[in-house]
N, C-alpha and C. Protein backbone atom coordinates (compact mmCIF):
# COMPACT_ATOMS: atom_id res chain seq x y z
N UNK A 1 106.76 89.00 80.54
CA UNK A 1 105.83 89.70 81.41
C UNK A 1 106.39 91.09 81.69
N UNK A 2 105.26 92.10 81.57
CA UNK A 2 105.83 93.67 81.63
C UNK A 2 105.75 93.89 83.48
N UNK A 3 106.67 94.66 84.02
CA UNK A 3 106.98 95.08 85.10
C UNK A 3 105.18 95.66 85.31
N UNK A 4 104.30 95.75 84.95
CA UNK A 4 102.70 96.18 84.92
C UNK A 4 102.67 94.61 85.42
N UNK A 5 102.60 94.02 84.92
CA UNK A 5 101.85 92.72 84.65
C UNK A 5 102.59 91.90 86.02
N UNK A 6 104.02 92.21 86.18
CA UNK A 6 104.72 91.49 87.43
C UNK A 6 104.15 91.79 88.69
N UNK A 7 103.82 93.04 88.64
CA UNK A 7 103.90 93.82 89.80
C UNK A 7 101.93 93.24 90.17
N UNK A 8 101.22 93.76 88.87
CA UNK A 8 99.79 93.03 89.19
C UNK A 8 99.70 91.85 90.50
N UNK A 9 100.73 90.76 89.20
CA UNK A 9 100.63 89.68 90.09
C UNK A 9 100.86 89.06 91.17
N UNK A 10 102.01 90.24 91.76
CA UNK A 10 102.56 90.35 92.97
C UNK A 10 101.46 91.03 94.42
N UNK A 11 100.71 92.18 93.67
CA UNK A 11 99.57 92.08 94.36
C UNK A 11 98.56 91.37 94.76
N UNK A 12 98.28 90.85 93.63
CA UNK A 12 97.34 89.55 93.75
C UNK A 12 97.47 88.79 94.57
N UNK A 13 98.57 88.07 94.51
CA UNK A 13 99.00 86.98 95.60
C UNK A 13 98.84 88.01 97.14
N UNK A 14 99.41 89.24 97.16
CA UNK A 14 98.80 89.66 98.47
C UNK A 14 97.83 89.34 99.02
N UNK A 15 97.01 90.12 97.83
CA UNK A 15 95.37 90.37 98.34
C UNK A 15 94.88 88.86 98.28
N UNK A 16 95.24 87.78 97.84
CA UNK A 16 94.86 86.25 98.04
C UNK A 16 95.20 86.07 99.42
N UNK A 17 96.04 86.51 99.88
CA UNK A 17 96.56 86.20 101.64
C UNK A 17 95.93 87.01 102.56
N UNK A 18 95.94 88.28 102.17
CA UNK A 18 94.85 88.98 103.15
C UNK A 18 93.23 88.43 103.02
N UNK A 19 92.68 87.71 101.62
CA UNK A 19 91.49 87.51 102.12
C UNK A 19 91.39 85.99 102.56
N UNK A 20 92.53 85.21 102.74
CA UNK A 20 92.50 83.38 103.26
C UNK A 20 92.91 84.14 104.72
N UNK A 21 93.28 85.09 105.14
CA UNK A 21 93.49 85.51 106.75
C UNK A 21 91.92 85.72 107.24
N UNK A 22 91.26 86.59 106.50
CA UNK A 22 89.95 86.77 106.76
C UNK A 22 89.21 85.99 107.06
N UNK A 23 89.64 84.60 106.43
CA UNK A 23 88.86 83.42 106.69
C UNK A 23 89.54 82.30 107.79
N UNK A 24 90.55 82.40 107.27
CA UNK A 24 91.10 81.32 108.62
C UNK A 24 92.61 82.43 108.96
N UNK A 25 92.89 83.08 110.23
CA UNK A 25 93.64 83.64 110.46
C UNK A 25 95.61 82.76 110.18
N UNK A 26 95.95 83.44 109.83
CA UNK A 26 97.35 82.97 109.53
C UNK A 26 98.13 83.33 110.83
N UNK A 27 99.39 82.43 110.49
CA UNK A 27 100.38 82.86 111.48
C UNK A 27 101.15 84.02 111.97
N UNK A 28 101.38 84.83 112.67
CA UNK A 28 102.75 85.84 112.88
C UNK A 28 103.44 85.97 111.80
N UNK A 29 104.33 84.88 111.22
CA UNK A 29 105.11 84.50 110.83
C UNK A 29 105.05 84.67 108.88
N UNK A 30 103.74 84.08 108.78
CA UNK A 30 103.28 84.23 107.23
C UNK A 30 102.62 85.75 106.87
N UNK A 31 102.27 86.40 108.10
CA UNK A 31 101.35 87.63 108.40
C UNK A 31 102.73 88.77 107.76
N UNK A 32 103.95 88.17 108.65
CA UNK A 32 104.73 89.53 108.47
C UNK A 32 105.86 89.11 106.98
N UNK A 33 106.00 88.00 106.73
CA UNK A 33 106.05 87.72 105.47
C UNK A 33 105.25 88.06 104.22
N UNK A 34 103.91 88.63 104.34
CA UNK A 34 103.28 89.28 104.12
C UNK A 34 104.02 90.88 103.73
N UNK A 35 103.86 91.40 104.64
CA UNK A 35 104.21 92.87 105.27
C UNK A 35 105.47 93.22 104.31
N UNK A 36 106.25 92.06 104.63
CA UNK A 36 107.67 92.18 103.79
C UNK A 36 107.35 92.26 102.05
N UNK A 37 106.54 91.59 101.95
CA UNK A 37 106.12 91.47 100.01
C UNK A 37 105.48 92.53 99.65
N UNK A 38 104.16 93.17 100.30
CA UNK A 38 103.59 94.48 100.04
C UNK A 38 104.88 95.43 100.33
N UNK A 39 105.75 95.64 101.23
CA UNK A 39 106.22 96.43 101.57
C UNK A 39 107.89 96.73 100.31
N UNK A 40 108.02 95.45 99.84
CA UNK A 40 109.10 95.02 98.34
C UNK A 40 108.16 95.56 97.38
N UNK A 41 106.66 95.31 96.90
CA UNK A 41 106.04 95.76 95.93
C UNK A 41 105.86 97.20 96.08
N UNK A 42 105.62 98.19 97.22
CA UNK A 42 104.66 99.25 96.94
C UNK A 42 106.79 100.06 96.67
N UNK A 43 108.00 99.33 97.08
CA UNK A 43 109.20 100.38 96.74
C UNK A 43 109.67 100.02 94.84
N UNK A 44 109.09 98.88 94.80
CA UNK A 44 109.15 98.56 93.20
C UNK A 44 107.95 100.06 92.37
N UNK A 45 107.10 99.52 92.90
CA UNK A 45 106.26 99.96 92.49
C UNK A 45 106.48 102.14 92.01
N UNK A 46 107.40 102.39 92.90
CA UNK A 46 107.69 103.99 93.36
C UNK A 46 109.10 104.03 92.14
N UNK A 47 109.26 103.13 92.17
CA UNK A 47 111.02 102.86 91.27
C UNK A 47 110.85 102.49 89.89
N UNK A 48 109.44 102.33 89.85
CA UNK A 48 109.24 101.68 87.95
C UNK A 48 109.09 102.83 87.00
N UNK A 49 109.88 102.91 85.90
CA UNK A 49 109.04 103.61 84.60
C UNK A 49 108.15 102.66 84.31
N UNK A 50 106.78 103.51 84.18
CA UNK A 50 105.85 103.10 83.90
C UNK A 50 104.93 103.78 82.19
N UNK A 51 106.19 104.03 81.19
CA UNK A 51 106.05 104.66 80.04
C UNK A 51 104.88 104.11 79.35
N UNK A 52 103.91 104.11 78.99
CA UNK A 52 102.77 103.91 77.87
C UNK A 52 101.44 102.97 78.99
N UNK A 53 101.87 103.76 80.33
CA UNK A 53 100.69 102.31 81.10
C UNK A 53 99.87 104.09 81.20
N UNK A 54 98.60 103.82 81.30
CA UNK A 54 97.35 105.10 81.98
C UNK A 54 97.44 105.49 83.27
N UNK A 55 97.21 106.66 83.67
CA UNK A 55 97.19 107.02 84.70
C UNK A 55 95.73 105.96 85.47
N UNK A 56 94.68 105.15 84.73
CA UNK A 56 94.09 105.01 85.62
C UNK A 56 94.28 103.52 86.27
N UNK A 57 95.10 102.88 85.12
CA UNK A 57 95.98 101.80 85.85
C UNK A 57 96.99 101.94 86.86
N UNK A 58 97.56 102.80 86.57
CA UNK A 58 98.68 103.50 87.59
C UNK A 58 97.66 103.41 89.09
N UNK A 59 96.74 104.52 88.90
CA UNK A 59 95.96 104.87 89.82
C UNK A 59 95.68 103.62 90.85
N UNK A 60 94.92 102.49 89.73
CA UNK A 60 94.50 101.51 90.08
C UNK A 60 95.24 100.45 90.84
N UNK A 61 96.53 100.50 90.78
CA UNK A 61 97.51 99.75 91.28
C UNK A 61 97.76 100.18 92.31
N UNK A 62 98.22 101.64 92.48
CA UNK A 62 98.15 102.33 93.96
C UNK A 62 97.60 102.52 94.89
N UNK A 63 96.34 102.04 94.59
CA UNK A 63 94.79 101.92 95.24
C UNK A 63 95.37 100.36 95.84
N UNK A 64 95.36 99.61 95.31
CA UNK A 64 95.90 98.19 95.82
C UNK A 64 96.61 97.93 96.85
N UNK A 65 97.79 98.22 96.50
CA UNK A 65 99.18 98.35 97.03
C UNK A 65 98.74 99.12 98.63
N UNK A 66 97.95 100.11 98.47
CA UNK A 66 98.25 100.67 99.42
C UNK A 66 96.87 100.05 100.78
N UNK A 67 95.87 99.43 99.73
CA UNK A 67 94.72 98.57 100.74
C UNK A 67 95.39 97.69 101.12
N UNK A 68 96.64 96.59 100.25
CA UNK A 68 97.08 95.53 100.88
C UNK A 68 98.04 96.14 102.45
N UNK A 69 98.65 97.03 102.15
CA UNK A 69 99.42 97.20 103.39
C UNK A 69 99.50 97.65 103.79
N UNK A 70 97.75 98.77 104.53
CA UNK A 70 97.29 98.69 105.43
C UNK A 70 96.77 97.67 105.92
N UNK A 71 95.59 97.10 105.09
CA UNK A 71 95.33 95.58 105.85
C UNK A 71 96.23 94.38 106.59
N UNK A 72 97.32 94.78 105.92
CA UNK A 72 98.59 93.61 106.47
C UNK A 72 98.93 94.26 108.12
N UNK A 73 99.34 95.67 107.77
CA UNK A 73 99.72 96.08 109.12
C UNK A 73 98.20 95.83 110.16
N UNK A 74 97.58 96.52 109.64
CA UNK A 74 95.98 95.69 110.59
C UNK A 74 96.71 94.48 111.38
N UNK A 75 96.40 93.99 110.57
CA UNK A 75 96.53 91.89 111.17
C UNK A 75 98.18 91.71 111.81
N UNK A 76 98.77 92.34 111.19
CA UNK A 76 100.03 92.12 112.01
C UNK A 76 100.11 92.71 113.58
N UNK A 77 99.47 93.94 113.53
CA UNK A 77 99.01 94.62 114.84
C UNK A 77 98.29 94.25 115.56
N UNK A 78 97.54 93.37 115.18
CA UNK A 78 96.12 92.62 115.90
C UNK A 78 96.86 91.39 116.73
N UNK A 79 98.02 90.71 115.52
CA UNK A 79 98.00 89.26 115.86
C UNK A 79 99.44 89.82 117.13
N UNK A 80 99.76 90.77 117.24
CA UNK A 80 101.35 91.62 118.48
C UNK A 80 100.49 92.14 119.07
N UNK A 81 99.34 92.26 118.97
CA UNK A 81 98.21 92.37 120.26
C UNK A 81 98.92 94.06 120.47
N UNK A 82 98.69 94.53 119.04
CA UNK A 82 99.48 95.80 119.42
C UNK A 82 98.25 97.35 118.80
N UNK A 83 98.35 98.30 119.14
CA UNK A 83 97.29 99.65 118.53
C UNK A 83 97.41 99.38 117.01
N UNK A 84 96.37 99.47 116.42
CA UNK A 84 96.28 99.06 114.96
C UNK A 84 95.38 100.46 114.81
N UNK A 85 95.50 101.37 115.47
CA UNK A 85 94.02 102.64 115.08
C UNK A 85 94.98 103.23 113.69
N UNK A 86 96.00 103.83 113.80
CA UNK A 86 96.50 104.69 113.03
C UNK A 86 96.59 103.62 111.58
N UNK A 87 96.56 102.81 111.34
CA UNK A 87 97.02 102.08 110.31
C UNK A 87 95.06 101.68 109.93
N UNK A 88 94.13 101.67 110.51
CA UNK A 88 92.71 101.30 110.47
C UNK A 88 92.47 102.88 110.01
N UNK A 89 93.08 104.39 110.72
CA UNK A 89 92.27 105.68 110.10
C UNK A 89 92.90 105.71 108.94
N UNK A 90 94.18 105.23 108.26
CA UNK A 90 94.52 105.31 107.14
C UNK A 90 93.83 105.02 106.20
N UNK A 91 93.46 103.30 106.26
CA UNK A 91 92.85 102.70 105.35
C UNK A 91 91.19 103.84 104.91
N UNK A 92 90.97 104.16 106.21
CA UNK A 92 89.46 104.69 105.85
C UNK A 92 89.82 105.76 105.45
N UNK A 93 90.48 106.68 105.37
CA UNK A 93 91.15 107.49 104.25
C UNK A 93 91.10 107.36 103.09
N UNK A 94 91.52 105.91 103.50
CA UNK A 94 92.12 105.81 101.43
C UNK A 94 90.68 105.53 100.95
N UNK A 95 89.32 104.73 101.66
CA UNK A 95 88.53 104.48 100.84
C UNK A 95 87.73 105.53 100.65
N UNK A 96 87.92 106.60 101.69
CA UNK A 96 87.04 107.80 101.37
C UNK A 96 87.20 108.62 100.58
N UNK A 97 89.00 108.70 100.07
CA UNK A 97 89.43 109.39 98.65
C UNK A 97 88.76 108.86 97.66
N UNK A 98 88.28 107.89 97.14
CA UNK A 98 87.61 107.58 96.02
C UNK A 98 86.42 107.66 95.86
N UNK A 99 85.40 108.25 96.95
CA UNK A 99 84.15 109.14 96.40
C UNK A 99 83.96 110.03 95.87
């Protein structure tokens, strides 16, 4: 498996946890275990040669990486009953860069 293909799947499993939170809220505990895996993927992710992959895979991965962990900090902020605005104007940032 290519460091492309690891890293995919390392997102994946994120974004599988952020959307089973959506549906039945998770613990503190699995939330910031969370936080910790997006937060291991998006420094992999900054540290990889990424020689013969497209910029729009590239692109596409960074787009990910960076929805999963805002959304993580979301829910982690929600569930510490703590200000989640700055981590909520981010995300709408990021989706408004892609119009």
């Amino acid at each position: 498996m290519t460091k492309m293909e690891e890293l995919k799947a390392r997102v994946e499993r994120v974004e599988r946890g952020v959307f089973e939170h959506s549906i039945c809220p998770k613990k503190l505990d699995e939330l910031l275990d969370m936080q910790g895996e997006i937060s291991d993927i998006r420094e992999s992710f900054l540290t990889q040669p990424f020689t013969g992959t497209t910029v729009e895979e590239l692109e596409d991965l960074r787009f990910r990486i960076l929805e999963c962990e805002f959304n993580v900090h979301i829910y982690v902020s929600e569930a510490m009953y703590r200000d989640s605005m700055e981590h909520m104007r981010r995300l709408s940032e990021l989706y408004e860069s892609i119009k």
